[in-house]
N, C-alpha and C. Protein backbone atom coordinates (compact mmCIF):
# COMPACT_ATOMS: atom_id res chain seq x y z
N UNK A 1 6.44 -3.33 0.10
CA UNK A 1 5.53 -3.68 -0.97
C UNK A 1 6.21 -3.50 -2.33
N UNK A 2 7.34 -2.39 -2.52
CA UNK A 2 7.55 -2.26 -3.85
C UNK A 2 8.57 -3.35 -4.46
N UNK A 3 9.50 -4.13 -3.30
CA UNK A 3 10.63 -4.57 -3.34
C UNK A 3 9.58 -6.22 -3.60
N UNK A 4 8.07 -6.65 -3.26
CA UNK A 4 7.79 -7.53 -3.71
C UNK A 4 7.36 -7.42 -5.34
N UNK A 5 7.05 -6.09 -6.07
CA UNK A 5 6.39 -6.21 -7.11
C UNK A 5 8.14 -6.55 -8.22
N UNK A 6 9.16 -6.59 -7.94
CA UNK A 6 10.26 -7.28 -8.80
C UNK A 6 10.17 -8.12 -8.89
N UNK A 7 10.99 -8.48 -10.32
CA UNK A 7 10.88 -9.96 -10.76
C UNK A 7 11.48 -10.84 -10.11
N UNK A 8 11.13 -12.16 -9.66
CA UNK A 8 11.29 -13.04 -9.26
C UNK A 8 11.06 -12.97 -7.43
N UNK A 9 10.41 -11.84 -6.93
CA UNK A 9 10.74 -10.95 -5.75
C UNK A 9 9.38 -12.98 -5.04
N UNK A 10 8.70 -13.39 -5.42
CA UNK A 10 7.94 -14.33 -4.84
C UNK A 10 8.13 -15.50 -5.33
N UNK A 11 9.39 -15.91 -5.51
CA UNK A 11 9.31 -17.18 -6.24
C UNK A 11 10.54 -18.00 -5.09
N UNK A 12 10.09 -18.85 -4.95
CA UNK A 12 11.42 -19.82 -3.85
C UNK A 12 10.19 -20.47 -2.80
N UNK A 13 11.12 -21.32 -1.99
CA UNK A 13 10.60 -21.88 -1.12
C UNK A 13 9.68 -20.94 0.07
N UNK A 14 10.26 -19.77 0.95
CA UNK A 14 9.83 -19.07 1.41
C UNK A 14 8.94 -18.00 0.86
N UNK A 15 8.35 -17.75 -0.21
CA UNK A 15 7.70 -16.89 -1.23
C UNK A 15 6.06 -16.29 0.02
N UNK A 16 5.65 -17.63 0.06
CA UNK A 16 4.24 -17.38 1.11
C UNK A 16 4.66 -17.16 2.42
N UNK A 17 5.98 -17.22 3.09
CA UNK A 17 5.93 -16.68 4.26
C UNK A 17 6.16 -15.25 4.07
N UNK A 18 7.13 -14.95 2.97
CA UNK A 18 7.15 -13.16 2.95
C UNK A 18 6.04 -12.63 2.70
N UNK A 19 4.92 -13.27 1.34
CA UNK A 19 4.09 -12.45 1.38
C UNK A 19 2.92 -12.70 2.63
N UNK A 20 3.34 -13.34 3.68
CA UNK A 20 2.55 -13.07 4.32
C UNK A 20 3.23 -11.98 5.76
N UNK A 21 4.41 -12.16 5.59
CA UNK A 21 4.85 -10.71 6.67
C UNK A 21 4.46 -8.80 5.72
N UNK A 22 4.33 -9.57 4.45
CA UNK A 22 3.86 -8.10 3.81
C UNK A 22 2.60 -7.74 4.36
N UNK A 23 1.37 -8.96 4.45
CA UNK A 23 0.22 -8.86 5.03
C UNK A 23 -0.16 -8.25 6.63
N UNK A 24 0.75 -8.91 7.04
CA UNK A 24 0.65 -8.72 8.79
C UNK A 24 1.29 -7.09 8.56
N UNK A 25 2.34 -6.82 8.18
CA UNK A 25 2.64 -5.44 8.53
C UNK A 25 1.66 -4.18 7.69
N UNK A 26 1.19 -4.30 6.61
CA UNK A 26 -0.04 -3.89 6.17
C UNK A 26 -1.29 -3.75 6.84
N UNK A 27 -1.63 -4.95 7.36
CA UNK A 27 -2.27 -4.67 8.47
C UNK A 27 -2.38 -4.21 9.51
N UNK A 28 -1.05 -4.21 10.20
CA UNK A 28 -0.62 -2.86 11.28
C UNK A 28 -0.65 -1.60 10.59
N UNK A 29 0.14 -1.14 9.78
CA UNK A 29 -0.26 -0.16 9.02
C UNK A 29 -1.76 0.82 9.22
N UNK A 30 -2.71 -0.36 8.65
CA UNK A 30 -4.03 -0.03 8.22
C UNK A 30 -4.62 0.60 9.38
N UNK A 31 -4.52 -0.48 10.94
CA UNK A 31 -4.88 -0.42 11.78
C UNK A 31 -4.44 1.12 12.62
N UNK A 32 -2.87 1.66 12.57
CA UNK A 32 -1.97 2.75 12.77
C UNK A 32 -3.03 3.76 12.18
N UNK A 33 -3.55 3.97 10.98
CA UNK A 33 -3.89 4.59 9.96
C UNK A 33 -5.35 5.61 10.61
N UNK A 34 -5.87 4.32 10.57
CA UNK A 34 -7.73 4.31 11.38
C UNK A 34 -7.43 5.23 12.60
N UNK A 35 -6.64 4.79 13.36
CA UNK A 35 -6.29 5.57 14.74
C UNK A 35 -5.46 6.81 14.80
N UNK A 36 -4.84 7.06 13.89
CA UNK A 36 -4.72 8.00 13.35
C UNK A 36 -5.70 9.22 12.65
N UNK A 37 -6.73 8.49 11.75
CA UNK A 37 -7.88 9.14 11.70
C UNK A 37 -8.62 9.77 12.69
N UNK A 38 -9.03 8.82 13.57
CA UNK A 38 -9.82 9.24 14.81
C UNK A 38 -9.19 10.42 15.28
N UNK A 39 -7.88 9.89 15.98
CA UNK A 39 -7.41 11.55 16.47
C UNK A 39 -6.46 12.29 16.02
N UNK A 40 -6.81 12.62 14.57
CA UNK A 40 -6.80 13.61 13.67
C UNK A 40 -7.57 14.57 14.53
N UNK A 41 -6.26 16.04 14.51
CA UNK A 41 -7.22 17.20 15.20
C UNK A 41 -7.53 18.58 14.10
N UNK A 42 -7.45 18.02 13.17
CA UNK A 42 -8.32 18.92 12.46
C UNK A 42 -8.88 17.98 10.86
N UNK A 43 -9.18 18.78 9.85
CA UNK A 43 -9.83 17.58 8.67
C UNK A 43 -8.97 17.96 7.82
N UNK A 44 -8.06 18.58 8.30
CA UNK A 44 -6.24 18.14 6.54
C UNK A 44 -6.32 17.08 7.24
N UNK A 45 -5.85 17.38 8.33
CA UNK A 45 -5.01 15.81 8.78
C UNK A 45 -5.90 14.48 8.73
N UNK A 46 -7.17 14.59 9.47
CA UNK A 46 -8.10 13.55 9.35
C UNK A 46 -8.21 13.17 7.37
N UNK A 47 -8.14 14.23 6.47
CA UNK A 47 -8.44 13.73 5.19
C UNK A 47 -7.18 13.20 4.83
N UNK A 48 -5.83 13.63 4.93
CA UNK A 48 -4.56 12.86 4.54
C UNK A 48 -4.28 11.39 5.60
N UNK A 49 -5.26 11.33 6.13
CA UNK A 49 -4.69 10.23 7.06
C UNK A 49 -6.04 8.97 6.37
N UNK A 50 -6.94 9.37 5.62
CA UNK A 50 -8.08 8.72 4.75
C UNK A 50 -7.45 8.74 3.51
N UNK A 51 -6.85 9.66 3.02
CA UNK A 51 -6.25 9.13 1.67
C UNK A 51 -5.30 8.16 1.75
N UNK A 52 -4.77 7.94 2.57
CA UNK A 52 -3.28 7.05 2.76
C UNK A 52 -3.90 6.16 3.15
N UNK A 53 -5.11 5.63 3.29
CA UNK A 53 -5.74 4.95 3.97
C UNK A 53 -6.08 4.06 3.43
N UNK A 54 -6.74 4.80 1.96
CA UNK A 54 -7.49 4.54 0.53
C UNK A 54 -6.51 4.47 -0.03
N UNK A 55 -5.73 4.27 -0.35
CA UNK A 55 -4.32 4.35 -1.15
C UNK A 55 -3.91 2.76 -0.83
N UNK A 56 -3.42 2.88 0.06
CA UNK A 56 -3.34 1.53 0.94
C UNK A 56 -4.49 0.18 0.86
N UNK A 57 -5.16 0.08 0.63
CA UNK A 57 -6.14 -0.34 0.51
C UNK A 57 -6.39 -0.89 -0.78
N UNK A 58 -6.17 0.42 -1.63
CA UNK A 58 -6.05 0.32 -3.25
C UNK A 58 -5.10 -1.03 -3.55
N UNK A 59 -3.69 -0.32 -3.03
CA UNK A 59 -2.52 -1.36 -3.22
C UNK A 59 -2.44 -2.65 -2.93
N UNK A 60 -3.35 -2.95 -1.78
CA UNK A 60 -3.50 -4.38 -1.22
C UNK A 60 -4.26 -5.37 -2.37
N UNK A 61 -5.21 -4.31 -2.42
CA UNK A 61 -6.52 -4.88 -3.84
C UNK A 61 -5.75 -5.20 -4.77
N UNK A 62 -4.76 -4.59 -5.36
CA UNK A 62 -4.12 -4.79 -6.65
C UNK A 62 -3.28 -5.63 -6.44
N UNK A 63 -2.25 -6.09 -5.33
CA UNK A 63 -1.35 -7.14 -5.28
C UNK A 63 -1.81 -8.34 -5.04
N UNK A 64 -3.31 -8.45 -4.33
CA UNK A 64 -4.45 -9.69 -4.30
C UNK A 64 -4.80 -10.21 -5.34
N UNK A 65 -4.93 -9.14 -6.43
CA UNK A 65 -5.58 -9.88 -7.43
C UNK A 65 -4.16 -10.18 -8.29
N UNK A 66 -3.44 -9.87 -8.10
CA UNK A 66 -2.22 -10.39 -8.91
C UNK A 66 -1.63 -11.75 -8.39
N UNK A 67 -1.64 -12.03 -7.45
CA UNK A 67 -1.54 -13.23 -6.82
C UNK A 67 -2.50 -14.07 -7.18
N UNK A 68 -3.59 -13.63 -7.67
CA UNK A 68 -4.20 -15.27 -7.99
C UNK A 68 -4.13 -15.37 -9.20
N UNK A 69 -4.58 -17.35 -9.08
CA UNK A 69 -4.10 -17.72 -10.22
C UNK A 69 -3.73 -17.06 -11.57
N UNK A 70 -5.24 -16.60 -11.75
CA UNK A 70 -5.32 -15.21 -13.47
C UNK A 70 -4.73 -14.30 -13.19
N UNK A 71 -4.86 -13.67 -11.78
CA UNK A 71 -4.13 -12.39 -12.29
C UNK A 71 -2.93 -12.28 -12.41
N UNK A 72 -1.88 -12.98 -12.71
CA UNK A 72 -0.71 -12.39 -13.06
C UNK A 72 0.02 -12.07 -14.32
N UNK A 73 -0.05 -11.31 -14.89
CA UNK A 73 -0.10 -10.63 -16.24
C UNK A 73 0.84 -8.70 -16.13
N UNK A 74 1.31 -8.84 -17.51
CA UNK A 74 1.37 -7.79 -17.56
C UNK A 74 0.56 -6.66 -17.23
N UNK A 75 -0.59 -6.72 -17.47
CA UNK A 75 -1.86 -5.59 -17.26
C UNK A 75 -1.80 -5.79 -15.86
N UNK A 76 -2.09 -6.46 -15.42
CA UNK A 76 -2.15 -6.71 -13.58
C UNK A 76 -0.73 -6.04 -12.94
N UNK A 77 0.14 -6.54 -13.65
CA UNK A 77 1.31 -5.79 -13.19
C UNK A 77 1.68 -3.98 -13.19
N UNK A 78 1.00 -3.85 -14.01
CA UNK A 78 0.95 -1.95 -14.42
C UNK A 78 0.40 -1.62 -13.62
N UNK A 79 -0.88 -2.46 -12.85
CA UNK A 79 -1.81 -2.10 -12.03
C UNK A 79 -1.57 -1.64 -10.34
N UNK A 80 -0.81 -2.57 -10.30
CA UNK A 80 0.19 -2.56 -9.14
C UNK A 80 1.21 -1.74 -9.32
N UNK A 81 1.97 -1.52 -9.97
CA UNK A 81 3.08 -0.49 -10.34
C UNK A 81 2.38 0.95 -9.53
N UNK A 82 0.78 1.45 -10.42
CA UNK A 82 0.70 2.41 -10.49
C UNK A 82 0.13 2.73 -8.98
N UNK A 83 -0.61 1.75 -8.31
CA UNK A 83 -1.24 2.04 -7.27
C UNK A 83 0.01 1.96 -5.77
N UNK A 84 1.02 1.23 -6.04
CA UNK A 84 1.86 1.69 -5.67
C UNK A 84 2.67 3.21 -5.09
N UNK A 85 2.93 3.72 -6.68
CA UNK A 85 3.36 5.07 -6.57
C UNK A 85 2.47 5.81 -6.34
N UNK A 86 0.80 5.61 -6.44
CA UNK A 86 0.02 6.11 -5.61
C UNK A 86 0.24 6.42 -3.98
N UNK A 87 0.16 5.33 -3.37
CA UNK A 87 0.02 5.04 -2.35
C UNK A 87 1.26 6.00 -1.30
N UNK A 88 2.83 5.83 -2.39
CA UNK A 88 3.72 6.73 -1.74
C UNK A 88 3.75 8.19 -2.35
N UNK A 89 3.16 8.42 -3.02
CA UNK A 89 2.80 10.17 -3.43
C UNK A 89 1.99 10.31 -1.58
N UNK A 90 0.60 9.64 -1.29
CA UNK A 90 0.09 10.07 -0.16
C UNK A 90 0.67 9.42 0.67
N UNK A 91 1.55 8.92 1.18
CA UNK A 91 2.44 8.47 2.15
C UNK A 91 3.63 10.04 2.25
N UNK A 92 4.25 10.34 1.09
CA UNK A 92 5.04 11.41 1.53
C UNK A 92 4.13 12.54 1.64
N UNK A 93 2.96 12.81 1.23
CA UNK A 93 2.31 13.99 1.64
C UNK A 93 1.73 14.14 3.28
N UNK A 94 1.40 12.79 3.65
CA UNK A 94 1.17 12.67 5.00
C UNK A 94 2.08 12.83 5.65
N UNK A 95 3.47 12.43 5.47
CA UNK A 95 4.30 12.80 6.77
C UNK A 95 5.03 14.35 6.43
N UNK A 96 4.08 15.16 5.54
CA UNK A 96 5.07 16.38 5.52
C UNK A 96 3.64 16.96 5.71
N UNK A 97 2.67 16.63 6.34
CA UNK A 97 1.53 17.12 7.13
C UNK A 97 1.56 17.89 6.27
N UNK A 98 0.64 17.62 5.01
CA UNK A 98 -0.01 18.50 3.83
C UNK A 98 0.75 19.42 3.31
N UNK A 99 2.05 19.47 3.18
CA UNK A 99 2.79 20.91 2.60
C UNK A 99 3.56 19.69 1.11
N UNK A 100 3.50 20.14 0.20
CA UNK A 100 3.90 19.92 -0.84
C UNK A 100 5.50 19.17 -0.91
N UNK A 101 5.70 17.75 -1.02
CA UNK A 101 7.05 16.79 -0.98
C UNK A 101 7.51 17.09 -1.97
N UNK A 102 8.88 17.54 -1.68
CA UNK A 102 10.02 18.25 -2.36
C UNK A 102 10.27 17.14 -3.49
């Protein structure tokens, strides 16, 4: 996801097939995520496995709306930037199973 928010990272002939392998693997992701929730055996883990969840989710929202027509703008772009580094703040907190990423 971060290597699409660079410049020129969607522009060429193939542009809609990458962003659509960003989609499909996002969607595995999401799906990984949920099932992960479920058997979460206690509620750190069940809640870090919902934040990354929501994080994820966030990020999708923000690169959707930047893709259409209006949204692509500077402001749209910050937007994505930030929900981004969101998303991997709770991505490295989840795989260090709630202890604070060095």
């Amino acid at each position: 996801m971060s290597v699409a928010e660079t410049p020129g990272a969607f522009v060429g002939p193939d542009a809609a097939a990458r962003w659509s392998d960003i989609q499909v693997r996002a969607d595995s992701l999401a799906q990984t995520l949920y099932a992960l929730r479920e058997r979460a055996a206690d509620d750190s883990e069940r809640m870090r496995a919902t934040e990354l969840l929501t994080a994820l989710q966030a990020v999708r929202s923000a690169m959707d709306a930047e893709r259409a027509p209006t949204g692509a703008g500077p402001g749209q772009a910050q937007v994505v930037r930030g929900r981004l580094a969101d998303f991997e703040t709770a991505l490295r907190a989840f795989r260090a199973g709630g202890q604070p990423a060095p």
